[in-house]
N, C-alpha and C. Protein backbone atom coordinates (compact mmCIF):
# COMPACT_ATOMS: atom_id res chain seq x y z
N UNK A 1 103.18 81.56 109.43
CA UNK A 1 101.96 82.28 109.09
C UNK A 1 100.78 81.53 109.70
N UNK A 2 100.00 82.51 110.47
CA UNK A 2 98.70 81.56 110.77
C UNK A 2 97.57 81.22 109.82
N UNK A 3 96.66 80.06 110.12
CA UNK A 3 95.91 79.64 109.32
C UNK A 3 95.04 80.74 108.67
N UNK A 4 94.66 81.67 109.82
CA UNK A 4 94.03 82.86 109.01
C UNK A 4 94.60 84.19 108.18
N UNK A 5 95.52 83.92 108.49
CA UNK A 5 96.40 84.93 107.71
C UNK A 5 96.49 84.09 106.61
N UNK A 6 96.80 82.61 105.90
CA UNK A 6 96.93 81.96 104.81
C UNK A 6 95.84 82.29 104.35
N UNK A 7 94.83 81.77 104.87
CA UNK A 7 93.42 81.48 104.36
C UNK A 7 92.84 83.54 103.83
N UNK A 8 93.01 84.44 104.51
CA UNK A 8 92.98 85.76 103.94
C UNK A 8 93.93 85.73 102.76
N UNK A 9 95.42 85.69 102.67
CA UNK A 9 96.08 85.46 102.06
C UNK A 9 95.54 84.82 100.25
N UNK A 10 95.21 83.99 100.36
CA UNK A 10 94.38 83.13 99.27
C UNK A 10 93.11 84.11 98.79
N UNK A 11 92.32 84.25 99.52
CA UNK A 11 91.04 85.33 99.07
C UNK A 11 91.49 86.51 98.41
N UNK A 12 92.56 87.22 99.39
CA UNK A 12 93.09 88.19 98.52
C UNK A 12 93.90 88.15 97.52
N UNK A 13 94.18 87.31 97.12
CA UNK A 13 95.18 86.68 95.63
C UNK A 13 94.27 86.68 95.06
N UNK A 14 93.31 85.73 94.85
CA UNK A 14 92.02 85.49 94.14
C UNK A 14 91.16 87.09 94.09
N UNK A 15 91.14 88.30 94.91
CA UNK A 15 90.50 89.39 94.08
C UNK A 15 91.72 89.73 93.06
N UNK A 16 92.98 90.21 93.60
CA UNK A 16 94.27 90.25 92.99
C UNK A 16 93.95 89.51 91.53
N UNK A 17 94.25 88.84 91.11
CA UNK A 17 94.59 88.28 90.49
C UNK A 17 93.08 88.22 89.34
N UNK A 18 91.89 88.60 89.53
CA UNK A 18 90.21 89.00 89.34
C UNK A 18 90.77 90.67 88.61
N UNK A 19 91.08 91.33 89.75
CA UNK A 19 91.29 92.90 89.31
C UNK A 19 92.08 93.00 88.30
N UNK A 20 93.65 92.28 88.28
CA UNK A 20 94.03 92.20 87.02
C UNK A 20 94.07 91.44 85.75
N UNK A 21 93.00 90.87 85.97
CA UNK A 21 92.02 90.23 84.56
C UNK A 21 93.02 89.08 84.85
N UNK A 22 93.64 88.62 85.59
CA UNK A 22 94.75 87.13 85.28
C UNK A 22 93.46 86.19 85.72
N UNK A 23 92.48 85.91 84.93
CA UNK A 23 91.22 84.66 85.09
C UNK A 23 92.26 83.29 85.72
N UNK A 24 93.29 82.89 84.83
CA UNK A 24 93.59 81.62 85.07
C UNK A 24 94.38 81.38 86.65
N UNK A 25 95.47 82.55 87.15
CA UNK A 25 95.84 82.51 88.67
C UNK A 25 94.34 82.51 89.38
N UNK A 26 93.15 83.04 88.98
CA UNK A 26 92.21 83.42 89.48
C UNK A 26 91.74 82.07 89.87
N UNK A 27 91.40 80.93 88.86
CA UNK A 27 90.57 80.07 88.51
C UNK A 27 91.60 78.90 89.53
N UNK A 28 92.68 79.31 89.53
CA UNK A 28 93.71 77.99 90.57
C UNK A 28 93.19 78.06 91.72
N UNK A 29 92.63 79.44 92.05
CA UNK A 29 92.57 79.77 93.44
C UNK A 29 91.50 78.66 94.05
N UNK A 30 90.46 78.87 93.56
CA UNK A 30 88.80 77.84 92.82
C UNK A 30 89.16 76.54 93.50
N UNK A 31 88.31 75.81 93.75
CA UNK A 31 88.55 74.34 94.60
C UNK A 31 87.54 74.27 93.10
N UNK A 32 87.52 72.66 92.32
CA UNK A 32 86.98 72.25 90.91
C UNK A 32 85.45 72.72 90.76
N UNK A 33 85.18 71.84 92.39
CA UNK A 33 83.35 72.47 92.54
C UNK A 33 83.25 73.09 93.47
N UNK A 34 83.56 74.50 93.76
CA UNK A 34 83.31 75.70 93.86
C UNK A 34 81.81 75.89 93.80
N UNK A 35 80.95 76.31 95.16
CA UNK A 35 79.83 76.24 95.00
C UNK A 35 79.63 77.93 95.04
N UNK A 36 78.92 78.36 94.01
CA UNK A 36 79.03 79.93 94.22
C UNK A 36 77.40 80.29 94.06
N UNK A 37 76.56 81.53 95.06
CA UNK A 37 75.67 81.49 95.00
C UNK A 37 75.49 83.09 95.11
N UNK A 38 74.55 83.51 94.55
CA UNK A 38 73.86 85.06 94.26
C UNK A 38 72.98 85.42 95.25
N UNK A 39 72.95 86.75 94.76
CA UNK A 39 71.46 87.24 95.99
C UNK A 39 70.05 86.76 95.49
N UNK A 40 69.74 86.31 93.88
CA UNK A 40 68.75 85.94 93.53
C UNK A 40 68.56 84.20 93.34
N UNK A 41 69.33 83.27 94.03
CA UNK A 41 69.52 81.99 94.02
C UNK A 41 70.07 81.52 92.95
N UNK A 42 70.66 82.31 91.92
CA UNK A 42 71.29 81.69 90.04
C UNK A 42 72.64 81.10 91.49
N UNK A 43 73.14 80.22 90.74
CA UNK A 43 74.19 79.18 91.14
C UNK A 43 75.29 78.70 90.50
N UNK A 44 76.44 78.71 90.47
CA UNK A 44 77.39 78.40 89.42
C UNK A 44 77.80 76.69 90.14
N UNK A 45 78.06 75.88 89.50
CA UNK A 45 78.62 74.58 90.28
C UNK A 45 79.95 74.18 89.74
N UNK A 46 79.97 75.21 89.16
CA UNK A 46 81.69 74.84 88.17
C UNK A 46 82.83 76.19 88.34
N UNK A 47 84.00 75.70 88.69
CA UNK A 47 84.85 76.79 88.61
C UNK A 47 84.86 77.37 87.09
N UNK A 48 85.01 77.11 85.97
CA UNK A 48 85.23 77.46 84.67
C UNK A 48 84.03 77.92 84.59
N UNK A 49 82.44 77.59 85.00
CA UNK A 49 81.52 78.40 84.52
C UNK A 49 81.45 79.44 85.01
N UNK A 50 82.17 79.80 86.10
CA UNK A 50 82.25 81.04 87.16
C UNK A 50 82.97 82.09 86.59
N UNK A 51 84.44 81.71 85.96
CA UNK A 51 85.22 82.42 85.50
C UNK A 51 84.75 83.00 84.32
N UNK A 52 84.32 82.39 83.77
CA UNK A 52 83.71 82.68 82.14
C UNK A 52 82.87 83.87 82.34
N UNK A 53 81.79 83.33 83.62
CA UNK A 53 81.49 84.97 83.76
C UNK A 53 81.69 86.03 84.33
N UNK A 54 82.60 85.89 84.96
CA UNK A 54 83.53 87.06 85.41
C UNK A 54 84.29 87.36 84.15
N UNK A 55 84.73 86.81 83.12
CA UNK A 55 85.74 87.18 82.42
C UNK A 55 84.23 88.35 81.54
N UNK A 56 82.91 87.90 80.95
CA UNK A 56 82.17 89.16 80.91
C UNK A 56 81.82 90.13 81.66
N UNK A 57 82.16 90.41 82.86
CA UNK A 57 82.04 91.39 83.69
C UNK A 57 83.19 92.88 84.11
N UNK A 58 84.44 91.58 83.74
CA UNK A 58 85.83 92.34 83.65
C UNK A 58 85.59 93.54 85.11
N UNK A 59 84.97 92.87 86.58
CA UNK A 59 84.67 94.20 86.95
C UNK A 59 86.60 94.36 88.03
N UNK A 60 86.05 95.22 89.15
CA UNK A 60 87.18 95.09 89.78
C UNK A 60 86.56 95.56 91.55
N UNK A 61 87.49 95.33 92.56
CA UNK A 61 87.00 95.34 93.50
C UNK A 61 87.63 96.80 94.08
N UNK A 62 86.67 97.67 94.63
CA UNK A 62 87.38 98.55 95.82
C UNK A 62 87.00 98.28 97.06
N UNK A 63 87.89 97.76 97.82
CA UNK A 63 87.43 96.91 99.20
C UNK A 63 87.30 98.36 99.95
N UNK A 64 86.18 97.44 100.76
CA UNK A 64 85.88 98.67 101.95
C UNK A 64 86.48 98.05 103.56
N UNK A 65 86.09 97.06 103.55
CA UNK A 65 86.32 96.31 104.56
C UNK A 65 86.62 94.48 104.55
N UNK A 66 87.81 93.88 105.58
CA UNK A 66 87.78 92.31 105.24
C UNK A 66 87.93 91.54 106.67
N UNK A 67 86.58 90.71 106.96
CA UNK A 67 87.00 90.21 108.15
C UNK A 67 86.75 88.92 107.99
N UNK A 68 88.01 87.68 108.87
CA UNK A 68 88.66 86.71 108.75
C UNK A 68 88.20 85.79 109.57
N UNK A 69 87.53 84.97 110.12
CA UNK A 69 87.09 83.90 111.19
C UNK A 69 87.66 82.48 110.61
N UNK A 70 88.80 81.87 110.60
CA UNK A 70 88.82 80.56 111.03
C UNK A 70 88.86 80.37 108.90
N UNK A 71 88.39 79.62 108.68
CA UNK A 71 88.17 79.14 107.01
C UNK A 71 87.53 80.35 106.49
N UNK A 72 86.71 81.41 107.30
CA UNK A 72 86.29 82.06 106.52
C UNK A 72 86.34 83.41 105.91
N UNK A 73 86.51 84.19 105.41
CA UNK A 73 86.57 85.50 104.71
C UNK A 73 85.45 86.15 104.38
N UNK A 74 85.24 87.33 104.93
CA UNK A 74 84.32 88.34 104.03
C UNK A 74 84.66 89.43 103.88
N UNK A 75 84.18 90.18 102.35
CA UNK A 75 84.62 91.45 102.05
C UNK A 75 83.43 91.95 101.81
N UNK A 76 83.68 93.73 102.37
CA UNK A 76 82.37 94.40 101.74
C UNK A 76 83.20 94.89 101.19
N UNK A 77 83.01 95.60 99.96
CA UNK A 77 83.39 95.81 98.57
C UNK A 77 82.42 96.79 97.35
N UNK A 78 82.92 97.78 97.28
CA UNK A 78 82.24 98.15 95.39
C UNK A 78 83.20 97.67 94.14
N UNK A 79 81.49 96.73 93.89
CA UNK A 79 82.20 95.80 92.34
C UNK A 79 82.06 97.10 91.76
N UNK A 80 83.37 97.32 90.90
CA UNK A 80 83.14 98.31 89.71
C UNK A 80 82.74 97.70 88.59
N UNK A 81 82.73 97.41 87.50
CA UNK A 81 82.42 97.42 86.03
C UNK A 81 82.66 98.98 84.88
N UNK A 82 82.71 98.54 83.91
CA UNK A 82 82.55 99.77 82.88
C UNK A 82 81.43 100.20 82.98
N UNK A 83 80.36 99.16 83.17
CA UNK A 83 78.90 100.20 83.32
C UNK A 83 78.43 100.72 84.98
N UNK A 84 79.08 99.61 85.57
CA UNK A 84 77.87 99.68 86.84
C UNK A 84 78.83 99.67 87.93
N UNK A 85 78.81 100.44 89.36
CA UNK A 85 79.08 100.64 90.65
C UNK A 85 78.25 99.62 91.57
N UNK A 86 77.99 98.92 92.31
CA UNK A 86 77.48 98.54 92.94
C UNK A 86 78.19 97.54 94.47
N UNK A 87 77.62 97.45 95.70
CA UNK A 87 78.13 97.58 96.83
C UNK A 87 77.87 96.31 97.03
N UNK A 88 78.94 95.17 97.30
CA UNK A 88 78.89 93.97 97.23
C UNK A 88 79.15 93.44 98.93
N UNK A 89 78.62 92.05 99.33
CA UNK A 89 79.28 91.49 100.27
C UNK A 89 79.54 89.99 100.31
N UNK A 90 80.73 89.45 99.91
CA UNK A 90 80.78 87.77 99.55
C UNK A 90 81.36 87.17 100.65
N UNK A 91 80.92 85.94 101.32
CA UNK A 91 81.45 85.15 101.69
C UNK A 91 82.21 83.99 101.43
N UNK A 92 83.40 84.33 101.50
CA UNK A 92 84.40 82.63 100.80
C UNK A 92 84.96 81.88 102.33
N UNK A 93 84.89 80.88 101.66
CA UNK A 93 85.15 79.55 102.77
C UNK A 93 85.95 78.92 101.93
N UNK A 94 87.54 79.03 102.67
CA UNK A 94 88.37 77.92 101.94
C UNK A 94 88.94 76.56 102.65
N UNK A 95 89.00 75.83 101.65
CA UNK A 95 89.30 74.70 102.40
C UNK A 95 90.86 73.93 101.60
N UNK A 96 91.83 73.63 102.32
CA UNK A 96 92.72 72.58 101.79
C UNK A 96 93.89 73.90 100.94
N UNK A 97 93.41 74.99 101.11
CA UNK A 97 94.48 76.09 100.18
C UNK A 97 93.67 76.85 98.50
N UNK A 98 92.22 75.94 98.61
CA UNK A 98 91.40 76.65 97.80
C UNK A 98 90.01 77.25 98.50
N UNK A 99 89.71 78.41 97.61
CA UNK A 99 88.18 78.62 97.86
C UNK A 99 87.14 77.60 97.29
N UNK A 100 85.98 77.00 98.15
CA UNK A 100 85.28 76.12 98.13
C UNK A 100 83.87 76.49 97.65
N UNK A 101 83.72 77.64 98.48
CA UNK A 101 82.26 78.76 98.18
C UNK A 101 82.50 79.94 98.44
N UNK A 102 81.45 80.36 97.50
CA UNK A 102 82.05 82.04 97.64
C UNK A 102 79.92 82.40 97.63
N UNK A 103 79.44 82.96 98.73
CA UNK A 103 78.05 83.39 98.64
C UNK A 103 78.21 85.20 98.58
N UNK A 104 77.70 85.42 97.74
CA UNK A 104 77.61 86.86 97.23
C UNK A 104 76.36 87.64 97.99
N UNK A 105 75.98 88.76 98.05
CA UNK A 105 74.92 89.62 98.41
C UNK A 105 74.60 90.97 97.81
N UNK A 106 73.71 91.38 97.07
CA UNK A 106 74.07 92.60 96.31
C UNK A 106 72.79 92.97 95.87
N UNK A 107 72.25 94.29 95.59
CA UNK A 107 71.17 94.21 94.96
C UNK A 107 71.65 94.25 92.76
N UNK A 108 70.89 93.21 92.43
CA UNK A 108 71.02 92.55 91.05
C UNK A 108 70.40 93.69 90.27
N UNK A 109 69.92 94.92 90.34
CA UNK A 109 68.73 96.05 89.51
C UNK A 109 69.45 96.51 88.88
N UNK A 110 71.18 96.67 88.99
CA UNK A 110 72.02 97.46 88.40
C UNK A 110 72.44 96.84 87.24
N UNK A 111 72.34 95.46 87.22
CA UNK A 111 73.33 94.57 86.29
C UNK A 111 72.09 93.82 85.15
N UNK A 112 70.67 94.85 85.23
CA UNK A 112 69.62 94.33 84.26
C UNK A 112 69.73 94.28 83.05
């Protein structure tokens, strides 16, 4: 398997494993400090504080599109939720067999 096929491989486990609420396969995926960043600069520096809030969001992904360069991954995506639709685009960079950072893009008006 090539490095980018692993490294996709891993990202897509980690929505996998997000969509079906399994937080903890989710949270393995996670390198410890996981730097995760928003469209409005809020910042998570902890894998467990990340999960925690995903585990209130419970949303799920319908991928639209996923393209792969080297360590890196991006998906455009509609996050679903019970309340809210909205059209996402994250960048994850993994390193060593985990995700390291994951930078998000989205407009935040939906999730007020």
């Amino acid at each position: 398997m090539s490095s980018e096929s692993l490294v996709k491989e891993i990202v897509m486990s980690y929505v996998k494993a997000l969509d079906s609420q399994d937080y903890k396969a989710a949270r393995e995926l996670l390198g410890d400090n996981v730097r995760v960043k928003g469209p409005s600069g809020e910042a998570f520096r902890s894998a467990n504080e990340f999960i925690e809030m995903l585990q209130k969001q419970r949303g799920k992904y319908d991928l639209k599109k996923t393209f792969v360069d080297g360590d890196d991954v991006c998906l455009l995506y509609d996050f679903v939720t019970p309340q809210v639709r909205a059209f996402f685009c994250s960048w994850y960079q993994v390193k060593d067999g985990r995700i390291v950072s994951i930078q998000t893009v989205f407009d935040p008006r939906p999730f007020a």
